[in-house]
PDB file of N, CA and C in Angstrom:
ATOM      1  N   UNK A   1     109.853 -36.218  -1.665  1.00  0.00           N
ATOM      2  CA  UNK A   1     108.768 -35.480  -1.063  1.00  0.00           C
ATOM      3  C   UNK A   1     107.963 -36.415  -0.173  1.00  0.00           C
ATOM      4  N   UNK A   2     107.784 -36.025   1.095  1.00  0.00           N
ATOM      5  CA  UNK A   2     106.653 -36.696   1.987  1.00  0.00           C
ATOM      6  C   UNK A   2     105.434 -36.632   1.948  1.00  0.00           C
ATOM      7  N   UNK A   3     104.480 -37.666   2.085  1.00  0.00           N
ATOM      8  CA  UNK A   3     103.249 -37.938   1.928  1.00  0.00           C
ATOM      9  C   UNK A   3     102.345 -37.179   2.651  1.00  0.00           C
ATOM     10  N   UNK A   4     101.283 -36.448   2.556  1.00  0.00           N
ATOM     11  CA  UNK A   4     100.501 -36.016   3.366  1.00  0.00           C
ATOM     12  C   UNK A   4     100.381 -36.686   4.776  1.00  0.00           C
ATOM     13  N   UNK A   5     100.359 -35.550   5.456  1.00  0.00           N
ATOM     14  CA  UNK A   5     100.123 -36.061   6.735  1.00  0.00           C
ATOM     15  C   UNK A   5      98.868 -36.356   7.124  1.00  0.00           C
ATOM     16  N   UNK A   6      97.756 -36.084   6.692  1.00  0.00           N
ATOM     17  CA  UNK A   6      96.359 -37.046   6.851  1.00  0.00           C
ATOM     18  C   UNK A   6      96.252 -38.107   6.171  1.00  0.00           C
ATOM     19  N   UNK A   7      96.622 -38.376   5.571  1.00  0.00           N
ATOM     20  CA  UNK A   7      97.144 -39.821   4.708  1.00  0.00           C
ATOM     21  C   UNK A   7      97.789 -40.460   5.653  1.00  0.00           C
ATOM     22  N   UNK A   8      98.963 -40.130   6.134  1.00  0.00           N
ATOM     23  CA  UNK A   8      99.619 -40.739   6.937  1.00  0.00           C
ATOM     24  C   UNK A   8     100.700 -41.914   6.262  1.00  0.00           C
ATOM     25  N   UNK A   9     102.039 -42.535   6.654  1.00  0.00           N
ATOM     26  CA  UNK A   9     102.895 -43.351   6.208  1.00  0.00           C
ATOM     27  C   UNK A   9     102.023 -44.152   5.000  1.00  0.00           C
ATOM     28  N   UNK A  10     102.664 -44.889   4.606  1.00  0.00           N
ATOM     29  CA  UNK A  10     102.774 -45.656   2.929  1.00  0.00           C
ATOM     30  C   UNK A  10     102.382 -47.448   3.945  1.00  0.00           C
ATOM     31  N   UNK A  11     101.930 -48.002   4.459  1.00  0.00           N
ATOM     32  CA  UNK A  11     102.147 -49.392   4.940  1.00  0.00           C
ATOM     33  C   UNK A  11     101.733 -50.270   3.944  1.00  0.00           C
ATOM     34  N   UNK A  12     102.182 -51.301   2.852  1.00  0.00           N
ATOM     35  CA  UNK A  12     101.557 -52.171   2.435  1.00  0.00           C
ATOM     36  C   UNK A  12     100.607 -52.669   2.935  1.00  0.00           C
ATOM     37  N   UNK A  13      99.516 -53.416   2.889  1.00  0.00           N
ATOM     38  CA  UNK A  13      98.354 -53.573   3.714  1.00  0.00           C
ATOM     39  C   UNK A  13      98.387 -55.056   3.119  1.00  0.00           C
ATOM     40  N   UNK A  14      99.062 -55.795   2.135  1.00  0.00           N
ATOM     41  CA  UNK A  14      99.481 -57.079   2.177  1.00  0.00           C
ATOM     42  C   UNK A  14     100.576 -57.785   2.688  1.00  0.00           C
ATOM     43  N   UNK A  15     101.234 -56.571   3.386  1.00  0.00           N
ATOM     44  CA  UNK A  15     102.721 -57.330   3.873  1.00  0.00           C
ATOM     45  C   UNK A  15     102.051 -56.968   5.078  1.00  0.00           C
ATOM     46  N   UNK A  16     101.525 -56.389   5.241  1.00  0.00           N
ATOM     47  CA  UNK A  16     100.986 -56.249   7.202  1.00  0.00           C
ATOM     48  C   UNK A  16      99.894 -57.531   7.869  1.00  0.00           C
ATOM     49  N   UNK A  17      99.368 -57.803   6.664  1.00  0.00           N
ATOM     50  CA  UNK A  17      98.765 -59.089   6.509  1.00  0.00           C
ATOM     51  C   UNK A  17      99.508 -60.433   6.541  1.00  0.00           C
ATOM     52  N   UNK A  18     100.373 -60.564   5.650  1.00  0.00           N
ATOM     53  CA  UNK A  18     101.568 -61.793   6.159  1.00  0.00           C
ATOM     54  C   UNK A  18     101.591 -61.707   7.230  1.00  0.00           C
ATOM     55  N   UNK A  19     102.037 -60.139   8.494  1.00  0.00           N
ATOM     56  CA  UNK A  19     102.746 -60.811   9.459  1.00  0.00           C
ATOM     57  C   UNK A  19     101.734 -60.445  10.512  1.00  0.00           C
ATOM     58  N   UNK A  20     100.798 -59.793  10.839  1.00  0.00           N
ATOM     59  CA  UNK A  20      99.517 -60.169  11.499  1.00  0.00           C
ATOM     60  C   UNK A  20      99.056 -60.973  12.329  1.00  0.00           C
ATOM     61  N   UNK A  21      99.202 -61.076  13.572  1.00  0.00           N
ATOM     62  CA  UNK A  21      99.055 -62.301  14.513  1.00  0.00           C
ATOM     63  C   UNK A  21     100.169 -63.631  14.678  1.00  0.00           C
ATOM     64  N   UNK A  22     101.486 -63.376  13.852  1.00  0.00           N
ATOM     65  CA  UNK A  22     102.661 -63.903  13.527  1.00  0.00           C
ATOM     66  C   UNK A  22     104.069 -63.436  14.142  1.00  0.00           C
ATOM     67  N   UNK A  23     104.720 -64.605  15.283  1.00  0.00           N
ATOM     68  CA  UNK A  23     105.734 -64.368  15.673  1.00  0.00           C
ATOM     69  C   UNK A  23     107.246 -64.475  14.575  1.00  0.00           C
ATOM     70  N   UNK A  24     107.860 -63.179  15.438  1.00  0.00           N
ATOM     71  CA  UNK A  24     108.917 -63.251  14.040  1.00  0.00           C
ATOM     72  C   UNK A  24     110.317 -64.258  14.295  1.00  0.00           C
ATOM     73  N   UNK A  25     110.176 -65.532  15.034  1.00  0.00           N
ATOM     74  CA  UNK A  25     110.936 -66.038  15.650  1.00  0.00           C
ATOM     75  C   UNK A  25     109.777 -67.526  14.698  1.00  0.00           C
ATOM     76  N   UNK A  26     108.912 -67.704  14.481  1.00  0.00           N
ATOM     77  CA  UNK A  26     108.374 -68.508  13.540  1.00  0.00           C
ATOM     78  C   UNK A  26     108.580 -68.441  11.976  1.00  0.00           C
ATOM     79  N   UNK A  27     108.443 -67.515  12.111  1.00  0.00           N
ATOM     80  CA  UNK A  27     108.087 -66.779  10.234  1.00  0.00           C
ATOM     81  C   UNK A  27     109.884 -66.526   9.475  1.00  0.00           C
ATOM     82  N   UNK A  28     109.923 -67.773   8.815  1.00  0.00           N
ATOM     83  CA  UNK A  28     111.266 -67.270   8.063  1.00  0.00           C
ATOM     84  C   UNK A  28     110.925 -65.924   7.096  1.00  0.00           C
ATOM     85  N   UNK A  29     111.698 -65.982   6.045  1.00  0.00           N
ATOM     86  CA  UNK A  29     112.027 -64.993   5.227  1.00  0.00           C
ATOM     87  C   UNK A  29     110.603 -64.458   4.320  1.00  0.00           C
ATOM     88  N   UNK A  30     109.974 -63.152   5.097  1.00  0.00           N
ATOM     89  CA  UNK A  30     108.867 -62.948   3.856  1.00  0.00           C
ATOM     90  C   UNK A  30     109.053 -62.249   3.159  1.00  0.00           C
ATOM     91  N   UNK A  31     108.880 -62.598   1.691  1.00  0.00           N
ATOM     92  CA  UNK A  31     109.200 -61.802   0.268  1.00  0.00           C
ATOM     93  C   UNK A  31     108.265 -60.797   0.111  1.00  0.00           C
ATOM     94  N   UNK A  32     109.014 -59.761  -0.023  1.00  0.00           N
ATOM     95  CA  UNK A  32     107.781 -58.727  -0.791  1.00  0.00           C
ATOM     96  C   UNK A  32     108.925 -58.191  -2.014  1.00  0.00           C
ATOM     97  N   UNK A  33     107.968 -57.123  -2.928  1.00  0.00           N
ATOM     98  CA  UNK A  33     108.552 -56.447  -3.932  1.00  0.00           C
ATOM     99  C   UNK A  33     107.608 -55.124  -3.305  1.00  0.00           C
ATOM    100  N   UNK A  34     107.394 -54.796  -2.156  1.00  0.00           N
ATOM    101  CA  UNK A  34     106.631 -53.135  -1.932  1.00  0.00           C
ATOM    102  C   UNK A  34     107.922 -52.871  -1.054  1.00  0.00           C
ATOM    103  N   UNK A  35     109.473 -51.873  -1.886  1.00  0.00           N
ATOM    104  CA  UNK A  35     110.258 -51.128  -1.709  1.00  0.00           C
ATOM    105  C   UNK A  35     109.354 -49.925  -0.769  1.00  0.00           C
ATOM    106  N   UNK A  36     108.202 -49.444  -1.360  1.00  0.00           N
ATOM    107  CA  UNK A  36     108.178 -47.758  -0.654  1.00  0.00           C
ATOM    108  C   UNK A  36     107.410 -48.284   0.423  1.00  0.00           C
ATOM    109  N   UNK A  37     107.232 -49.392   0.497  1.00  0.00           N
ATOM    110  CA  UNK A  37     106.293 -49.667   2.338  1.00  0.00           C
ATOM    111  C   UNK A  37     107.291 -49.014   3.342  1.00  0.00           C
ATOM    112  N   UNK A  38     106.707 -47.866   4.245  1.00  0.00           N
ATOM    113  CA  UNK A  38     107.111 -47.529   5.012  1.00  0.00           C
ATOM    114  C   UNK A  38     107.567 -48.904   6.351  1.00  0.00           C
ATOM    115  N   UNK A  39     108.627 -48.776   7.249  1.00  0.00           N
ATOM    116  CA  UNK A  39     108.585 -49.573   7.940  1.00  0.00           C
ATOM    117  C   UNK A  39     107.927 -49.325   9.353  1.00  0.00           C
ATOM    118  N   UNK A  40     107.072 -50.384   9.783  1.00  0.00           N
ATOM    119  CA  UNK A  40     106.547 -49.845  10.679  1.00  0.00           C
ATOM    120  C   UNK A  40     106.582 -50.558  12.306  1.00  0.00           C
ATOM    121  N   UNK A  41     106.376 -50.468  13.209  1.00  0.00           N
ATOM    122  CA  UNK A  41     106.562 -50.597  14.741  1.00  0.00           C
ATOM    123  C   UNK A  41     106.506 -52.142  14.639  1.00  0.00           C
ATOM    124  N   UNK A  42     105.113 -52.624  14.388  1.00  0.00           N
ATOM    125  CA  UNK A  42     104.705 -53.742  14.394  1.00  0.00           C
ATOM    126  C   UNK A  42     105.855 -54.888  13.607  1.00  0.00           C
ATOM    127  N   UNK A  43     106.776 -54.019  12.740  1.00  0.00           N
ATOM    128  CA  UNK A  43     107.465 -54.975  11.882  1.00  0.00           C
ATOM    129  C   UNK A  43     109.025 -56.047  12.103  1.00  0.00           C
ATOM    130  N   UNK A  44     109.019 -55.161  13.707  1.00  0.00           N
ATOM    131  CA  UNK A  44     110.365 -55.197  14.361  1.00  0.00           C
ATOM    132  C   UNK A  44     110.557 -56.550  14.688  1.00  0.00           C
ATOM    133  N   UNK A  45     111.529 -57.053  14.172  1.00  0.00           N
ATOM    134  CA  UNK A  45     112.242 -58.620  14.571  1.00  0.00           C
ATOM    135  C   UNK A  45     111.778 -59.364  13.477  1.00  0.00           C
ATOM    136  N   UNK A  46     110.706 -58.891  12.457  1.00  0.00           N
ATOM    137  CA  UNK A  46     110.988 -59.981  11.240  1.00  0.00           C
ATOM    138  C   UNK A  46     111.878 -59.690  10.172  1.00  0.00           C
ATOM    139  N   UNK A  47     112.220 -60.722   9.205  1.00  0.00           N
ATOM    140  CA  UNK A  47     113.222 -60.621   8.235  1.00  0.00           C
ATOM    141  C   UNK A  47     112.640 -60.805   7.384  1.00  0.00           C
ATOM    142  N   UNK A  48     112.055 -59.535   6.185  1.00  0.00           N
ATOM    143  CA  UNK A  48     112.259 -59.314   4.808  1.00  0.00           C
ATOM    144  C   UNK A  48     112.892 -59.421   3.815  1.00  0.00           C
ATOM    145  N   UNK A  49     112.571 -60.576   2.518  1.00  0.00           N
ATOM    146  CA  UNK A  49     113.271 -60.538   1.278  1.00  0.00           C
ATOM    147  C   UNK A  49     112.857 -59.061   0.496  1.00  0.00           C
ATOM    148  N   UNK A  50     113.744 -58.237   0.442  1.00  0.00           N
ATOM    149  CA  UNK A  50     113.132 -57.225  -0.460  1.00  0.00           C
ATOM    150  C   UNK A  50     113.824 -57.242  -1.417  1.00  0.00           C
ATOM    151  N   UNK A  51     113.063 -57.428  -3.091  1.00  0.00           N
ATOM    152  CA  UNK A  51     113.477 -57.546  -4.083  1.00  0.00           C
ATOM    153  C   UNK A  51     114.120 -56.174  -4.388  1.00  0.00           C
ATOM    154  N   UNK A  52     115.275 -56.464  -5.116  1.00  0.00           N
ATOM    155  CA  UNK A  52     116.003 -55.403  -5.937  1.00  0.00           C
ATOM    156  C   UNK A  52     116.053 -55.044  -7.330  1.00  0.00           C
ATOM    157  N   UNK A  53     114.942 -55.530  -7.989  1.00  0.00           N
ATOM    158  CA  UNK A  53     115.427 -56.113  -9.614  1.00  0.00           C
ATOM    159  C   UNK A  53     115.765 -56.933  -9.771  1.00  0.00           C
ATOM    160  N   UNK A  54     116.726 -57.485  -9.411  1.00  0.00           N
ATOM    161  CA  UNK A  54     117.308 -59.390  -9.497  1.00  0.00           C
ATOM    162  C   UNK A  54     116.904 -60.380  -8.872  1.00  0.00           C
ATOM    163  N   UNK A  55     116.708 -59.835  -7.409  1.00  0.00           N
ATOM    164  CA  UNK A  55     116.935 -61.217  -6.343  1.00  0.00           C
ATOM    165  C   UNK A  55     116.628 -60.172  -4.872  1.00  0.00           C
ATOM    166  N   UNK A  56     115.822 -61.421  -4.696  1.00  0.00           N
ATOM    167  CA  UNK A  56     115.328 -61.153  -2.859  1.00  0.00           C
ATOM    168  C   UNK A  56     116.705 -60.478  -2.054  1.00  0.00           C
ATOM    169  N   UNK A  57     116.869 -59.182  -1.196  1.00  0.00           N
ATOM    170  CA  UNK A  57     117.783 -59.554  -0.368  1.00  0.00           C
ATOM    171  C   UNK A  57     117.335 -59.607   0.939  1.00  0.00           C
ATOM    172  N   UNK A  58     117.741 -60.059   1.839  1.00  0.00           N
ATOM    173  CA  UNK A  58     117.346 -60.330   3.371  1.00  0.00           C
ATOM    174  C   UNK A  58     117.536 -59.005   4.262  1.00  0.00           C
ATOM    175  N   UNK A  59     116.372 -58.612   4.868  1.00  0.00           N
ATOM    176  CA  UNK A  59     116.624 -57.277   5.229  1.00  0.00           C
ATOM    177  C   UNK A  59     115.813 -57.775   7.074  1.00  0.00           C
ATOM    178  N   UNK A  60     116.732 -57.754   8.191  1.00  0.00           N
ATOM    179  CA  UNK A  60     116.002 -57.834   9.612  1.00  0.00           C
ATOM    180  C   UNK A  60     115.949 -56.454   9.991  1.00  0.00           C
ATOM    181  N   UNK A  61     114.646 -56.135   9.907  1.00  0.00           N
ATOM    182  CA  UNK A  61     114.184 -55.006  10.850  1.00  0.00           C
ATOM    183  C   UNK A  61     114.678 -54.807  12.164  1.00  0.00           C
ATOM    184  N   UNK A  62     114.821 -53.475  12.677  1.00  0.00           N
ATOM    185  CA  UNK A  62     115.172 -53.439  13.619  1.00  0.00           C
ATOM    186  C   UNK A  62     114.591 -52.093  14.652  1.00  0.00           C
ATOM    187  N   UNK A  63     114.550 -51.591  15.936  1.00  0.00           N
ATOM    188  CA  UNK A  63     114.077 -50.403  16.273  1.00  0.00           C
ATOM    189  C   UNK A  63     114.777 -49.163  15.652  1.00  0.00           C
ATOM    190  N   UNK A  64     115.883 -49.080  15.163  1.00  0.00           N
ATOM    191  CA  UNK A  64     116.389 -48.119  14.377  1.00  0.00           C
ATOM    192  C   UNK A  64     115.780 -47.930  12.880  1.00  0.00           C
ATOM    193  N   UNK A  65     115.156 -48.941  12.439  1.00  0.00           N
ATOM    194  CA  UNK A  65     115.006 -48.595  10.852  1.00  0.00           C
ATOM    195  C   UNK A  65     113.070 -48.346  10.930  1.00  0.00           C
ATOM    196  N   UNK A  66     112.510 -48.182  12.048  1.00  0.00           N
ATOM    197  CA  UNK A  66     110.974 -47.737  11.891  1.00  0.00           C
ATOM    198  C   UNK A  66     111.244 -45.805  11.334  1.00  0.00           C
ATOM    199  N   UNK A  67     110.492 -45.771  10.488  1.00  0.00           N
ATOM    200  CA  UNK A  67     109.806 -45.112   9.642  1.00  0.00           C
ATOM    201  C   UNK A  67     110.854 -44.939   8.392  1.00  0.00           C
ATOM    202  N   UNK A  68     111.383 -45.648   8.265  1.00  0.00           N
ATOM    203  CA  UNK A  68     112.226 -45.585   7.035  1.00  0.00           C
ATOM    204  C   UNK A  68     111.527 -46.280   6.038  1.00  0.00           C
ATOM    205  N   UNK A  69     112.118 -46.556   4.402  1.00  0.00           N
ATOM    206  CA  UNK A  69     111.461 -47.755   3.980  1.00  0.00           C
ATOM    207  C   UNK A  69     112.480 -48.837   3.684  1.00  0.00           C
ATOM    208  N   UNK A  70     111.279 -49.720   3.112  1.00  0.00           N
ATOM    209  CA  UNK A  70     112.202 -51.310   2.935  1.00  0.00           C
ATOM    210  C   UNK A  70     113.314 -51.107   1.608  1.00  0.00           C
ATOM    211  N   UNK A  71     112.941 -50.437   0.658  1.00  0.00           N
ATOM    212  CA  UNK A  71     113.925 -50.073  -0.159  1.00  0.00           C
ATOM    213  C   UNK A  71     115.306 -49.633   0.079  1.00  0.00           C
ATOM    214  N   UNK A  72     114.948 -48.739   1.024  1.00  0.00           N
ATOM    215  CA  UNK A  72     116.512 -48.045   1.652  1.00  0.00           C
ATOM    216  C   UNK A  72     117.528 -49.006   1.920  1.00  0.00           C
ATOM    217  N   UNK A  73     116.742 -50.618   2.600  1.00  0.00           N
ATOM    218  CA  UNK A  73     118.021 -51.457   2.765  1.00  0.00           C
ATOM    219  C   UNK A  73     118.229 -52.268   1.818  1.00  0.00           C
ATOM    220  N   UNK A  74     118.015 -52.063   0.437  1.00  0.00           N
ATOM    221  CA  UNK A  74     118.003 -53.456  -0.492  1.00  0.00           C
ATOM    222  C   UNK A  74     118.634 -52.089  -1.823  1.00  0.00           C
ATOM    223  N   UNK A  75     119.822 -52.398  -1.639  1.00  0.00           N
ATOM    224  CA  UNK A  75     120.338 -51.612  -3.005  1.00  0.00           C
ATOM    225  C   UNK A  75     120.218 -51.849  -4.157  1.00  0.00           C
ATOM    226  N   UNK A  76     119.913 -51.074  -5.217  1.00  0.00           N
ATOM    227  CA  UNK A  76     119.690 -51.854  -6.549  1.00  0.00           C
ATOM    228  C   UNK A  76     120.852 -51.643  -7.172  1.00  0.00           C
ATOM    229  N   UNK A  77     121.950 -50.858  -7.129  1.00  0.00           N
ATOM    230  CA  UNK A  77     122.943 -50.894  -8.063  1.00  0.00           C
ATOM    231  C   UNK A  77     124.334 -51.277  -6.975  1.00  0.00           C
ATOM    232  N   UNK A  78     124.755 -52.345  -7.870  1.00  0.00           N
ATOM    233  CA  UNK A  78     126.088 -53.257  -7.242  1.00  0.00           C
ATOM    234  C   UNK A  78     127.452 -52.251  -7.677  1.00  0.00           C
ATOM    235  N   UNK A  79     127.974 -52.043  -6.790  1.00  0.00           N
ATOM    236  CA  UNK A  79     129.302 -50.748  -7.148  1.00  0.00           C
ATOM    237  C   UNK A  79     130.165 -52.248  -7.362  1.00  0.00           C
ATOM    238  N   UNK A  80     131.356 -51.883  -8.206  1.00  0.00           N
ATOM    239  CA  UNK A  80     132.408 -52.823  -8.541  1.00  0.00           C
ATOM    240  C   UNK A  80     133.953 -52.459  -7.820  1.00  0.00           C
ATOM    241  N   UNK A  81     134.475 -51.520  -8.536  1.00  0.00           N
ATOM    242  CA  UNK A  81     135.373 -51.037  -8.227  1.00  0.00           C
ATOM    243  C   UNK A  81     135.592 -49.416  -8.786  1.00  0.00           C
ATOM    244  N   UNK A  82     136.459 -48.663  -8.171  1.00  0.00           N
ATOM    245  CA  UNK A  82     136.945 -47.282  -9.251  1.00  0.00           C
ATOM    246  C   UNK A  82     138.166 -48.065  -9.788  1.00  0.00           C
ATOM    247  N   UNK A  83     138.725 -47.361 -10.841  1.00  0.00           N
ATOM    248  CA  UNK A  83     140.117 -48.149 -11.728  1.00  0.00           C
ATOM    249  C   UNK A  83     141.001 -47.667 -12.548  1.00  0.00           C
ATOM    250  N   UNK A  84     141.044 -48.967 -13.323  1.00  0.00           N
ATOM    251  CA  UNK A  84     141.545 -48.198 -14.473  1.00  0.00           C
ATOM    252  C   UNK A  84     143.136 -49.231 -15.017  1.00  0.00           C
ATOM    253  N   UNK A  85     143.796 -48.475 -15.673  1.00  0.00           N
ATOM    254  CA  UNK A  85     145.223 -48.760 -15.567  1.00  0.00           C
ATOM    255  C   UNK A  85     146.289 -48.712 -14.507  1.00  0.00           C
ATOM    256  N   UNK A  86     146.232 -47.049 -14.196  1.00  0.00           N
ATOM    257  CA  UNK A  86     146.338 -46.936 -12.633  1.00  0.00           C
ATOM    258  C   UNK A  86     146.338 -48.320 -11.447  1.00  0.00           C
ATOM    259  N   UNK A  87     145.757 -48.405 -11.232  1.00  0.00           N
ATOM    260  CA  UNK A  87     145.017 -48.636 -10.171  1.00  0.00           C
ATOM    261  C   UNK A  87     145.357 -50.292 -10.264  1.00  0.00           C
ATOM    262  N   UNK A  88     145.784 -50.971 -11.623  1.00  0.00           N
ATOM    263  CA  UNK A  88     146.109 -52.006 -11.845  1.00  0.00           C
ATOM    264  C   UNK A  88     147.273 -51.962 -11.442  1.00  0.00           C
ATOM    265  N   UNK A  89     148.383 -51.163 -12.044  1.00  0.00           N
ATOM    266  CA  UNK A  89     149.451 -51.335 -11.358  1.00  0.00           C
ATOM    267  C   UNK A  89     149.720 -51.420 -10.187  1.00  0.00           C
ATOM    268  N   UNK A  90     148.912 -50.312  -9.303  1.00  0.00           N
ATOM    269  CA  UNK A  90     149.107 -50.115  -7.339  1.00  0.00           C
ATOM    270  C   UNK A  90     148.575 -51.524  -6.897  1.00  0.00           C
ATOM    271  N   UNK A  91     147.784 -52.120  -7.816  1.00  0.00           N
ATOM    272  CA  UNK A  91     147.221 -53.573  -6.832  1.00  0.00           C
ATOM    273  C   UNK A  91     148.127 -54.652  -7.368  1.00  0.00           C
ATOM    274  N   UNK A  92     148.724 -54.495  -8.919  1.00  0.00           N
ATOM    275  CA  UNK A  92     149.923 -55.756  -9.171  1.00  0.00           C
ATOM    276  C   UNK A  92     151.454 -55.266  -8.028  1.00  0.00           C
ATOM    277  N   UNK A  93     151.652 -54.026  -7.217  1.00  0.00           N
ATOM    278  CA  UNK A  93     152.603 -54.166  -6.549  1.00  0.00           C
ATOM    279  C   UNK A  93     152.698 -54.571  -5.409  1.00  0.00           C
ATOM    280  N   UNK A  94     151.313 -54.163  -5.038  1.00  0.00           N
ATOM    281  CA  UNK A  94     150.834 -54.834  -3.641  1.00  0.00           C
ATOM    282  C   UNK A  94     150.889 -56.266  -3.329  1.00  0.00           C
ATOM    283  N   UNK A  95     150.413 -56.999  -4.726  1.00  0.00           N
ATOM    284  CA  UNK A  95     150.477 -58.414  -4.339  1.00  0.00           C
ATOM    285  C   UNK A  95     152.046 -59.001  -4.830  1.00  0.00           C
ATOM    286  N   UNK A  96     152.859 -58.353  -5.116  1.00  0.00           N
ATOM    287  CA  UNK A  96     154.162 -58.784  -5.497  1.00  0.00           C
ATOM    288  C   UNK A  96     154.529 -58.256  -3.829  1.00  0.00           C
ATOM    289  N   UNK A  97     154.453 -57.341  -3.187  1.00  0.00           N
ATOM    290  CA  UNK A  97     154.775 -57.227  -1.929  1.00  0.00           C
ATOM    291  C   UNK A  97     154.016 -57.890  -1.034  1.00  0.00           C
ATOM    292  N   UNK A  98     153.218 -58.489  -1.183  1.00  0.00           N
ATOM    293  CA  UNK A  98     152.849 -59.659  -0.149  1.00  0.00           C
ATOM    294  C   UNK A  98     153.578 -60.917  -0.440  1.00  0.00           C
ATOM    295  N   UNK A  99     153.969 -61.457  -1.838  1.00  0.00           N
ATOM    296  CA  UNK A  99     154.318 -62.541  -1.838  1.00  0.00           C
ATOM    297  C   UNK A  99     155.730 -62.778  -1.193  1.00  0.00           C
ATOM    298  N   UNK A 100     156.837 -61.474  -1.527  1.00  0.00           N
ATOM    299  CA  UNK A 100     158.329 -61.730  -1.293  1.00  0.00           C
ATOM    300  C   UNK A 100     158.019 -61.478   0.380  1.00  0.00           C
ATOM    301  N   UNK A 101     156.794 -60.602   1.159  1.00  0.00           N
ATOM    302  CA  UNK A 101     157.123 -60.764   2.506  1.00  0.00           C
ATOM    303  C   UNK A 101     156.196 -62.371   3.290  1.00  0.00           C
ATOM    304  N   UNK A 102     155.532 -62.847   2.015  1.00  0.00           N
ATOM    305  CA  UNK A 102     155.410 -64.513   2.513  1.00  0.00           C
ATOM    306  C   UNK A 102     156.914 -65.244   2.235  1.00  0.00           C
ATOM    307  N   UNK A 103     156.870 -64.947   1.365  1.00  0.00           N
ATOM    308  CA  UNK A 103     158.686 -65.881   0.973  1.00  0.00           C
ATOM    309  C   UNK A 103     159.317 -65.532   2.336  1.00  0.00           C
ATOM    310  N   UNK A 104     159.603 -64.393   2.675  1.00  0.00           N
ATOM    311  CA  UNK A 104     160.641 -63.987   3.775  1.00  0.00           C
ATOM    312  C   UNK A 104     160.161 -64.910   4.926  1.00  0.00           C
ATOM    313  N   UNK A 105     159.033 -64.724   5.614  1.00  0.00           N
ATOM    314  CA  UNK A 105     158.557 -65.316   6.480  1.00  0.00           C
ATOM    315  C   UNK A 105     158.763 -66.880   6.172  1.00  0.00           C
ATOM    316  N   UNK A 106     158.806 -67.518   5.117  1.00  0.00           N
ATOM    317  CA  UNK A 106     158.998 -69.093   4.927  1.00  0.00           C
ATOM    318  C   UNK A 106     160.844 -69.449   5.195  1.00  0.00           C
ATOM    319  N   UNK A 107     161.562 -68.848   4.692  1.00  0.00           N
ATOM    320  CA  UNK A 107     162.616 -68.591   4.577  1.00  0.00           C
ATOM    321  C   UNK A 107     163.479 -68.458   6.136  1.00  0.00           C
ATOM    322  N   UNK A 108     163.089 -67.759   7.075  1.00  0.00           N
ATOM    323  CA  UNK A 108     163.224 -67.866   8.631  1.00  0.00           C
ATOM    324  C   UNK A 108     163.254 -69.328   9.001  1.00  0.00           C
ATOM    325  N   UNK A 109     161.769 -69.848   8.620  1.00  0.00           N
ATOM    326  CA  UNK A 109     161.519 -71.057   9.359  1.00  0.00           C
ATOM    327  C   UNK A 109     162.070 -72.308   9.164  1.00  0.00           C
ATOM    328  N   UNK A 110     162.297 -72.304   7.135  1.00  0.00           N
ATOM    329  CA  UNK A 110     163.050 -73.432   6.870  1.00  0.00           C
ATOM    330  C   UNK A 110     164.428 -73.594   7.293  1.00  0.00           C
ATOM    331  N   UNK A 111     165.300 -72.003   7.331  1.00  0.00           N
ATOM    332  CA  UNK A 111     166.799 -71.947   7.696  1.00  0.00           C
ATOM    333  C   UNK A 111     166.862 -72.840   9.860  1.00  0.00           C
ATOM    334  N   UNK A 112     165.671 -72.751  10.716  1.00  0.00           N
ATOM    335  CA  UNK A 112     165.642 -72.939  12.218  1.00  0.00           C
ATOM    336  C   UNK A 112     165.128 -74.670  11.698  1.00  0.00           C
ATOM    337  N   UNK A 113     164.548 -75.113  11.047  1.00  0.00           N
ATOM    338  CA  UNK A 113     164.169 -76.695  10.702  1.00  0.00           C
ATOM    339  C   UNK A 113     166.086 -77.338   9.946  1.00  0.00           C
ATOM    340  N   UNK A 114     166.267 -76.644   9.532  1.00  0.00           N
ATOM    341  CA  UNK A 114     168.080 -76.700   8.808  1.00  0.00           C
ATOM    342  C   UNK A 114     169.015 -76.715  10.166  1.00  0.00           C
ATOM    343  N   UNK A 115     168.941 -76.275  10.673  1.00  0.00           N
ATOM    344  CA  UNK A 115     169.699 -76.003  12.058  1.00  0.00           C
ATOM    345  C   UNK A 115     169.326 -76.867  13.114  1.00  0.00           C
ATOM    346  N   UNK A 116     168.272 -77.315  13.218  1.00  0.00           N
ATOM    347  CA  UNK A 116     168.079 -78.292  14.036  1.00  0.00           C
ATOM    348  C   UNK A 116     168.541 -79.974  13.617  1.00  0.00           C
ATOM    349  N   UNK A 117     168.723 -80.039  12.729  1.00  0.00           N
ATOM    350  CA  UNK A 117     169.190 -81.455  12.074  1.00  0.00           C
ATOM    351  C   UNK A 117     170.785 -81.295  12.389  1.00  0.00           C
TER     352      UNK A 117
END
């Protein structure tokens, strides 16, 4: 749900303060943990650590991501894989078919090094 519109956007008013009279070509990486800070005009060309639960990630603003928030680019849940048993087998054949078409490819080159002697 969106915020009243006489209210107007969400801006942290301590992260607008970090960068405040501050070029973003000076200012390395500023950390915040305010996910719902809307992003705003003024914020374009600096690079945000936005915490996820674990760990800062590095987020550079850009003219595409104003009025979004900083959360949107800092995911909190790490996907792994889909699987299973399945899925073990299709990837143990795959790498048995990469290895015999590395063998093949070695196999060319040593038989043209044989032939040249």
């Amino acid at each position: 749900m969106s915020r009243s519109s006489k209210k107007g956007p969400y801006v942290d008013p301590r992260l607008m303060k970090k960068i405040e009279g501050k070029k973003s070509s000076e200012t390395g990486v500023i950390k915040t943990w305010s996910r719902a800070c809307v992003i705003a005009p003024e914020m374009i060309g600096f690079i945000f650590g936005v915490h996820n639960g674990k760990n800062h990630i590095e987020v550079s603003v850009s003219e595409d991501m104003v009025g979004h928030r900083l959360g949107e680019f800092s995911p909190t849940k790490k996907f792994i894989k889909h699987g299973g048993k399945m899925q073990k087998e299709l990837e143990q054949k795959k790498k048995e078919g990469e290895i015999a078409s590395a063998q093949a490819a070695k196999a060319p080159a040593a038989d043209k090094a044989a032939a040249k002697k």
